[in-house]
PDB file of N, CA and C in Angstrom:
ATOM      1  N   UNK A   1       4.394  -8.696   0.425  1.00  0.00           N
ATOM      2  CA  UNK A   1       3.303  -8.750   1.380  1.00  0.00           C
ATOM      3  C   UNK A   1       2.341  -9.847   0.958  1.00  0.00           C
ATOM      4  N   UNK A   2       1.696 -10.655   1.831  1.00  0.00           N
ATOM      5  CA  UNK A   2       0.343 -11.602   2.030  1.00  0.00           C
ATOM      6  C   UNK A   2      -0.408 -10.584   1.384  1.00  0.00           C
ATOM      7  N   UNK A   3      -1.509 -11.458   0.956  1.00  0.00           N
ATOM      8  CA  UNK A   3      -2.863 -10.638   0.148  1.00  0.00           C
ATOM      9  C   UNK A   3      -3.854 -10.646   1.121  1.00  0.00           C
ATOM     10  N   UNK A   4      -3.558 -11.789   2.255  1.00  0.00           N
ATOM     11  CA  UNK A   4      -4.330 -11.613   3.596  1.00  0.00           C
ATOM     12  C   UNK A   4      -4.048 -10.659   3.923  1.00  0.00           C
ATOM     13  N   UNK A   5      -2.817  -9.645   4.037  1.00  0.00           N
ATOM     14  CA  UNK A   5      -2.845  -8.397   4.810  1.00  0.00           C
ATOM     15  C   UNK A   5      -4.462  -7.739   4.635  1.00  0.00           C
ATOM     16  N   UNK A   6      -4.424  -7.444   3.257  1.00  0.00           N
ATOM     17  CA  UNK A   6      -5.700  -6.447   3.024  1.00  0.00           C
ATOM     18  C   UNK A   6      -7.248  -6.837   3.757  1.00  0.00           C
ATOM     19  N   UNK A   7      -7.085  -7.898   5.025  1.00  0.00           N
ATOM     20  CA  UNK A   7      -8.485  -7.761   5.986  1.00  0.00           C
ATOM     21  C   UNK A   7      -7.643  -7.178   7.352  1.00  0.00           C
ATOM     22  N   UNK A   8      -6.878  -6.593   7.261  1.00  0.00           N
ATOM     23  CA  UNK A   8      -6.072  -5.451   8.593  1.00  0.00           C
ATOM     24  C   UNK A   8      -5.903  -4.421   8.003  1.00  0.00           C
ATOM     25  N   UNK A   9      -5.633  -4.203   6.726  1.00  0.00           N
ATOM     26  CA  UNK A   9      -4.391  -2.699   6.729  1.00  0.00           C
ATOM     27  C   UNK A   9      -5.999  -2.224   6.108  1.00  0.00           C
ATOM     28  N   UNK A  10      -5.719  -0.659   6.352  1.00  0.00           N
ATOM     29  CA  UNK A  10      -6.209   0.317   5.942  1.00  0.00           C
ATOM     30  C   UNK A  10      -5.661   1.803   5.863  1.00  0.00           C
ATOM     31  N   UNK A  11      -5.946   2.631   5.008  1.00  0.00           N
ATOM     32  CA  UNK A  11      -5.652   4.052   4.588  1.00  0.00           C
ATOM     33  C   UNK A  11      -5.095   4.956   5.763  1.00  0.00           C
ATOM     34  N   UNK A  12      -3.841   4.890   6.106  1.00  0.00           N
ATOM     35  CA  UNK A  12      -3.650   5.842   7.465  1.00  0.00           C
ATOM     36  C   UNK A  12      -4.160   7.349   7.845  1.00  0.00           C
ATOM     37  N   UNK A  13      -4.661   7.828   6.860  1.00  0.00           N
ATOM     38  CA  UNK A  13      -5.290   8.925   6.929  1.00  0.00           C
ATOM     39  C   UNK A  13      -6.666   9.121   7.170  1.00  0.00           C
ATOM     40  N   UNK A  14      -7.074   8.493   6.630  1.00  0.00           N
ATOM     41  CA  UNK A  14      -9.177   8.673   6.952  1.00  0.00           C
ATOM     42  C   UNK A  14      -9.569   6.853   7.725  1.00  0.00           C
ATOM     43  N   UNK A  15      -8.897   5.909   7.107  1.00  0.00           N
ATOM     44  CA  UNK A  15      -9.213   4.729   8.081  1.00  0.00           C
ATOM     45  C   UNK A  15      -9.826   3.719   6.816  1.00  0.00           C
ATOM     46  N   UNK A  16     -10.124   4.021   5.595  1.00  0.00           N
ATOM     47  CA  UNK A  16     -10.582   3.788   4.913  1.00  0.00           C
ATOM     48  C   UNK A  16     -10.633   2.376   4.480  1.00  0.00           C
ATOM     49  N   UNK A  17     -10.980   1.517   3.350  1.00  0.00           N
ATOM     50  CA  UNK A  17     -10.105   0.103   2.641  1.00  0.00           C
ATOM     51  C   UNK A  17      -9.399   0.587   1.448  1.00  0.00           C
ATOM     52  N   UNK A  18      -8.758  -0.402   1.595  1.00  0.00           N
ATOM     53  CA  UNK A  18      -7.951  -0.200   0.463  1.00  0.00           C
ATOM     54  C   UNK A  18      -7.872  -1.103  -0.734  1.00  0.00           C
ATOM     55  N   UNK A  19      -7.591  -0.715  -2.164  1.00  0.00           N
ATOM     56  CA  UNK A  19      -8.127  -1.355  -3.462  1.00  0.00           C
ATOM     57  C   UNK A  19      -6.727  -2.004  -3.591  1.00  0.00           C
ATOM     58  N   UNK A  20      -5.697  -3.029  -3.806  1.00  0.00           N
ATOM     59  CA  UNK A  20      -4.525  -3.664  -4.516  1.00  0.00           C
ATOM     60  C   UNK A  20      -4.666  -3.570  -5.788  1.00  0.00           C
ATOM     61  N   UNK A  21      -3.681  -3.168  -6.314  1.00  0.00           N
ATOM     62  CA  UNK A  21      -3.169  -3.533  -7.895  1.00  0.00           C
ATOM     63  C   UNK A  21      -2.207  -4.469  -7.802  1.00  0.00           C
ATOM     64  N   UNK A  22      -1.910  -4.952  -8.107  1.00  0.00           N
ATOM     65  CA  UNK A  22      -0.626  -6.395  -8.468  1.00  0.00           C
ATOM     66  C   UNK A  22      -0.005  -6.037  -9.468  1.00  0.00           C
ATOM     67  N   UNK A  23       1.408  -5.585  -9.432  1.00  0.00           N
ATOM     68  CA  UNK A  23       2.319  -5.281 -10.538  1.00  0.00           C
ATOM     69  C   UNK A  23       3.400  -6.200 -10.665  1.00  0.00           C
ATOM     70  N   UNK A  24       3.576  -7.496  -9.851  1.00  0.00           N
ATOM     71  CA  UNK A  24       4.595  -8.388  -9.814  1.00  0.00           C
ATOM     72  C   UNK A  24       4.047  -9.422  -8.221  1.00  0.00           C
ATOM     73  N   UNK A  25       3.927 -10.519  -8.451  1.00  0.00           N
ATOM     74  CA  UNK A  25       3.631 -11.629  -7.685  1.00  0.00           C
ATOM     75  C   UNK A  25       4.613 -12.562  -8.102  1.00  0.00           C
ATOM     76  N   UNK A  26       4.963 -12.975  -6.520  1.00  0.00           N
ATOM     77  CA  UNK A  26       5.905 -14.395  -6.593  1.00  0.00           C
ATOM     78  C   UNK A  26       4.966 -15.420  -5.614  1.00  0.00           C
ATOM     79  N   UNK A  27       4.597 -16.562  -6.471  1.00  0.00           N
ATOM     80  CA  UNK A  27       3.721 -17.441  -5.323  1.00  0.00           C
ATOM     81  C   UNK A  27       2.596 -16.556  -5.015  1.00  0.00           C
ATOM     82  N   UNK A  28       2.655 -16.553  -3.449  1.00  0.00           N
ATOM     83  CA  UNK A  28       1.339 -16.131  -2.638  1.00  0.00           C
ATOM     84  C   UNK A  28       1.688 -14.968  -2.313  1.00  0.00           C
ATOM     85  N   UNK A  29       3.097 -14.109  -2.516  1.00  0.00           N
ATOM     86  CA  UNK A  29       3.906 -12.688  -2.200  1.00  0.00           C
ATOM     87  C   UNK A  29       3.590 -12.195  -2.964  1.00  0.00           C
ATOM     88  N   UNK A  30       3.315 -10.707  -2.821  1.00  0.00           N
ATOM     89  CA  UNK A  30       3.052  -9.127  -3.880  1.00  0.00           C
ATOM     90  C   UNK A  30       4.025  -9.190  -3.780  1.00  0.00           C
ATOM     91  N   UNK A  31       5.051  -8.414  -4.625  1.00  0.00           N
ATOM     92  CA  UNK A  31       6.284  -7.945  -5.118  1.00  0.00           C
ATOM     93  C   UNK A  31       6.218  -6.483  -4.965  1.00  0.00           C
ATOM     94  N   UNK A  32       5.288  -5.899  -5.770  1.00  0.00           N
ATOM     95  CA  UNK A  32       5.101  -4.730  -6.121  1.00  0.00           C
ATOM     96  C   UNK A  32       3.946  -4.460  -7.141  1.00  0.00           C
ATOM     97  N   UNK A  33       3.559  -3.077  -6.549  1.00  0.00           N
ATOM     98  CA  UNK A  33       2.456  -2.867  -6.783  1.00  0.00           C
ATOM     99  C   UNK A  33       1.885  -1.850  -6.226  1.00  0.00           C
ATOM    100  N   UNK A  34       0.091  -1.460  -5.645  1.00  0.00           N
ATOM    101  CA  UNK A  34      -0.201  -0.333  -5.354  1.00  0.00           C
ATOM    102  C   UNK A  34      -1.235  -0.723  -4.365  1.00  0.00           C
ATOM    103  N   UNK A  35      -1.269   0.462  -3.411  1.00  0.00           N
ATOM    104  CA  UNK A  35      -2.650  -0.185  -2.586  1.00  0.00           C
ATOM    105  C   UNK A  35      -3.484   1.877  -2.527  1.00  0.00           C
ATOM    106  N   UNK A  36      -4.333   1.727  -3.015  1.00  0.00           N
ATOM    107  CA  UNK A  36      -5.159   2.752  -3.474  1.00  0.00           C
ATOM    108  C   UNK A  36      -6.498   2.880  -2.209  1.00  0.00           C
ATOM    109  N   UNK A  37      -6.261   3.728  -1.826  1.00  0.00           N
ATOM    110  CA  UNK A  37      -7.560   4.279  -0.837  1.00  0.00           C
ATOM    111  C   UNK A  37      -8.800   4.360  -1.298  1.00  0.00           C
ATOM    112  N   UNK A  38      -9.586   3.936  -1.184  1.00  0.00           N
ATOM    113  CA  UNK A  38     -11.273   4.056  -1.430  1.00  0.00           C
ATOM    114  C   UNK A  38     -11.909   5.023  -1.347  1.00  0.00           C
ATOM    115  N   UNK A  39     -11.988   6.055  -0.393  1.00  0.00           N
ATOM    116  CA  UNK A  39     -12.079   7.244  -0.111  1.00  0.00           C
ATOM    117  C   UNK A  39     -11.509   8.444  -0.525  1.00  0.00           C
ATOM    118  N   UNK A  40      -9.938   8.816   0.171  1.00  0.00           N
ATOM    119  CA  UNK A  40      -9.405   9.798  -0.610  1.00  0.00           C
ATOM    120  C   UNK A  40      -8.668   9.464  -1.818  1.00  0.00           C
ATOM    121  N   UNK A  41      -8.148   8.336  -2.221  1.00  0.00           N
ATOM    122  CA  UNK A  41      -7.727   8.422  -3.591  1.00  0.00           C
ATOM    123  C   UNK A  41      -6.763   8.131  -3.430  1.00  0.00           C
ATOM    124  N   UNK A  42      -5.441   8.559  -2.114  1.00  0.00           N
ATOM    125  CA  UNK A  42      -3.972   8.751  -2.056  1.00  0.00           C
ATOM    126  C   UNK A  42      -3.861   6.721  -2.182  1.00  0.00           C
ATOM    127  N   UNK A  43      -2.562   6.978  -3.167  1.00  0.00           N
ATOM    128  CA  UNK A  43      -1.859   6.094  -3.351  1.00  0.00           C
ATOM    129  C   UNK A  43      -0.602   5.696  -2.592  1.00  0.00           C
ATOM    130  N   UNK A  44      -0.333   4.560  -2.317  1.00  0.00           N
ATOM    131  CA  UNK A  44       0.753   4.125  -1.569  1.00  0.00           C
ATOM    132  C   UNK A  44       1.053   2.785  -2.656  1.00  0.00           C
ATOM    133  N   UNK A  45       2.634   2.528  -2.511  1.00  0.00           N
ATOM    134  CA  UNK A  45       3.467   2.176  -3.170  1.00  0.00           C
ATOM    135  C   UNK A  45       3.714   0.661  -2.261  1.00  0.00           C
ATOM    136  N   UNK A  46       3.965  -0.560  -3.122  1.00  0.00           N
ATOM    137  CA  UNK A  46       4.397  -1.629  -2.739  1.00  0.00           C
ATOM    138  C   UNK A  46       5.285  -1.954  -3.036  1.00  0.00           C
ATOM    139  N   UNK A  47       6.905  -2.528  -2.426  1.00  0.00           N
ATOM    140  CA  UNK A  47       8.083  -2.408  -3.225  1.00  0.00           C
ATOM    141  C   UNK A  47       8.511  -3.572  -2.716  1.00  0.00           C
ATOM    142  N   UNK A  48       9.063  -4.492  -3.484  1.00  0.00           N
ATOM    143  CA  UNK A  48      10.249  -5.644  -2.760  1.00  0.00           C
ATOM    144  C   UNK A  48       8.920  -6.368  -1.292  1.00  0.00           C
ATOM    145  N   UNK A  49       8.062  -6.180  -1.521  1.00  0.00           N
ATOM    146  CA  UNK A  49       7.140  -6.836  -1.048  1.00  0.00           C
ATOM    147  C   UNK A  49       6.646  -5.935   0.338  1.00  0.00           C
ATOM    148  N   UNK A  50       7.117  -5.157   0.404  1.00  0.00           N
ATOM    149  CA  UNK A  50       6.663  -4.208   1.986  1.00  0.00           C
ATOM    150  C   UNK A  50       5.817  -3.154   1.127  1.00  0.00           C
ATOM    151  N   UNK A  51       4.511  -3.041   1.843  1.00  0.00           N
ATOM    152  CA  UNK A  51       3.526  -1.686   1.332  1.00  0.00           C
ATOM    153  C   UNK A  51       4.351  -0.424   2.458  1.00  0.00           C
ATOM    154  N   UNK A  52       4.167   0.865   1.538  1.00  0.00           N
ATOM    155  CA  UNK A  52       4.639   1.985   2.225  1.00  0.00           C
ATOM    156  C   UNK A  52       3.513   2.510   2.695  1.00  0.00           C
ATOM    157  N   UNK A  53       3.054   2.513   4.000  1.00  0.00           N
ATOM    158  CA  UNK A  53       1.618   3.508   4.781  1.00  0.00           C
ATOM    159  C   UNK A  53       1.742   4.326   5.040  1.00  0.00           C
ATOM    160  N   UNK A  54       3.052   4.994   4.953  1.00  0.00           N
ATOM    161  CA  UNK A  54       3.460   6.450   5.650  1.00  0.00           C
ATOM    162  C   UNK A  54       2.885   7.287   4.855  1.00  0.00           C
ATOM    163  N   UNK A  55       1.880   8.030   5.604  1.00  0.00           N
ATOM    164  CA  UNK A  55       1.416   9.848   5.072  1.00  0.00           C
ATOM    165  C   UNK A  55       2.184  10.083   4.243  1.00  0.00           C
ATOM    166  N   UNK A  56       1.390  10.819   2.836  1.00  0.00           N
ATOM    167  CA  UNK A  56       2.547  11.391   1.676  1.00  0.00           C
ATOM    168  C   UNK A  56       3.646  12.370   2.240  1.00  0.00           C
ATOM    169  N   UNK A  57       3.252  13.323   2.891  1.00  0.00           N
ATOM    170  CA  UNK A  57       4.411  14.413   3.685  1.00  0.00           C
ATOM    171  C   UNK A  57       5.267  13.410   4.159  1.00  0.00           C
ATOM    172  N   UNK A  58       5.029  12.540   4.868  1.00  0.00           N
ATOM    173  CA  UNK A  58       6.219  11.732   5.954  1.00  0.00           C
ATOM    174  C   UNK A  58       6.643  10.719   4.624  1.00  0.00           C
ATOM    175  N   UNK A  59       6.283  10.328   3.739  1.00  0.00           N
ATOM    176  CA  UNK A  59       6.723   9.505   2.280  1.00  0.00           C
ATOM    177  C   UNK A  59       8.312  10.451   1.996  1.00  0.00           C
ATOM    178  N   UNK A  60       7.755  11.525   1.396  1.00  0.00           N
ATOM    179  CA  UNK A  60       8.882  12.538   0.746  1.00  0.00           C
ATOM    180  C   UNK A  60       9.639  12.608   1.576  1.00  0.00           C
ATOM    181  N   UNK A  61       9.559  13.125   2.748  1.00  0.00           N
ATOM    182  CA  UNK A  61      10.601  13.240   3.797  1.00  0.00           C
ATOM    183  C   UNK A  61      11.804  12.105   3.987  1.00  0.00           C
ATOM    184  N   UNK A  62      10.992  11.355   4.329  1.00  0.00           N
ATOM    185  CA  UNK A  62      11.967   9.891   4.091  1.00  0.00           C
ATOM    186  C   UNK A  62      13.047   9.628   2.636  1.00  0.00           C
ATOM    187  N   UNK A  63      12.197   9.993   1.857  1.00  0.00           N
ATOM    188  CA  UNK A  63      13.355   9.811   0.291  1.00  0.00           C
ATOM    189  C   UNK A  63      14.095  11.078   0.403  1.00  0.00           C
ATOM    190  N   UNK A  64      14.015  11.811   0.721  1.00  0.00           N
ATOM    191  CA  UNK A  64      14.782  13.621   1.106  1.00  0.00           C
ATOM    192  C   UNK A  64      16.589  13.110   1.745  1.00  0.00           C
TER     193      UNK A  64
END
């Protein structure tokens, strides 16, 4: 993902911003990493460069 994403995306649950961690950058691409809610706390996962926004319930479900 662009690091520009983070002036669009926000917390699908309350609407919130969201904090990036950077755990792997290529160039101007996140790799992986974390994008952390400001508000409630819930964490979402950055993998192979796509952030996961899906609600934790709808998260698990999907890996199920």
């Amino acid at each position: 993902m662009k690091e520009s994403l983070m002036d669009v995306i926000c917390c699908p649950l309350d609407k919130a911003d969201l904090d990036l961690d950077i755990d792997e950058r290529d160039d101007e691409e996140i790799l992986t990493g974390t994008l952390t809610c400001t508000e409630c706390g819930e964490i979402y996962p950055i993998e192979d460069g796509i952030p996961n926004l899906l609600p934790p319930d709808m998260r698990e479900e999907a890996m199920a």
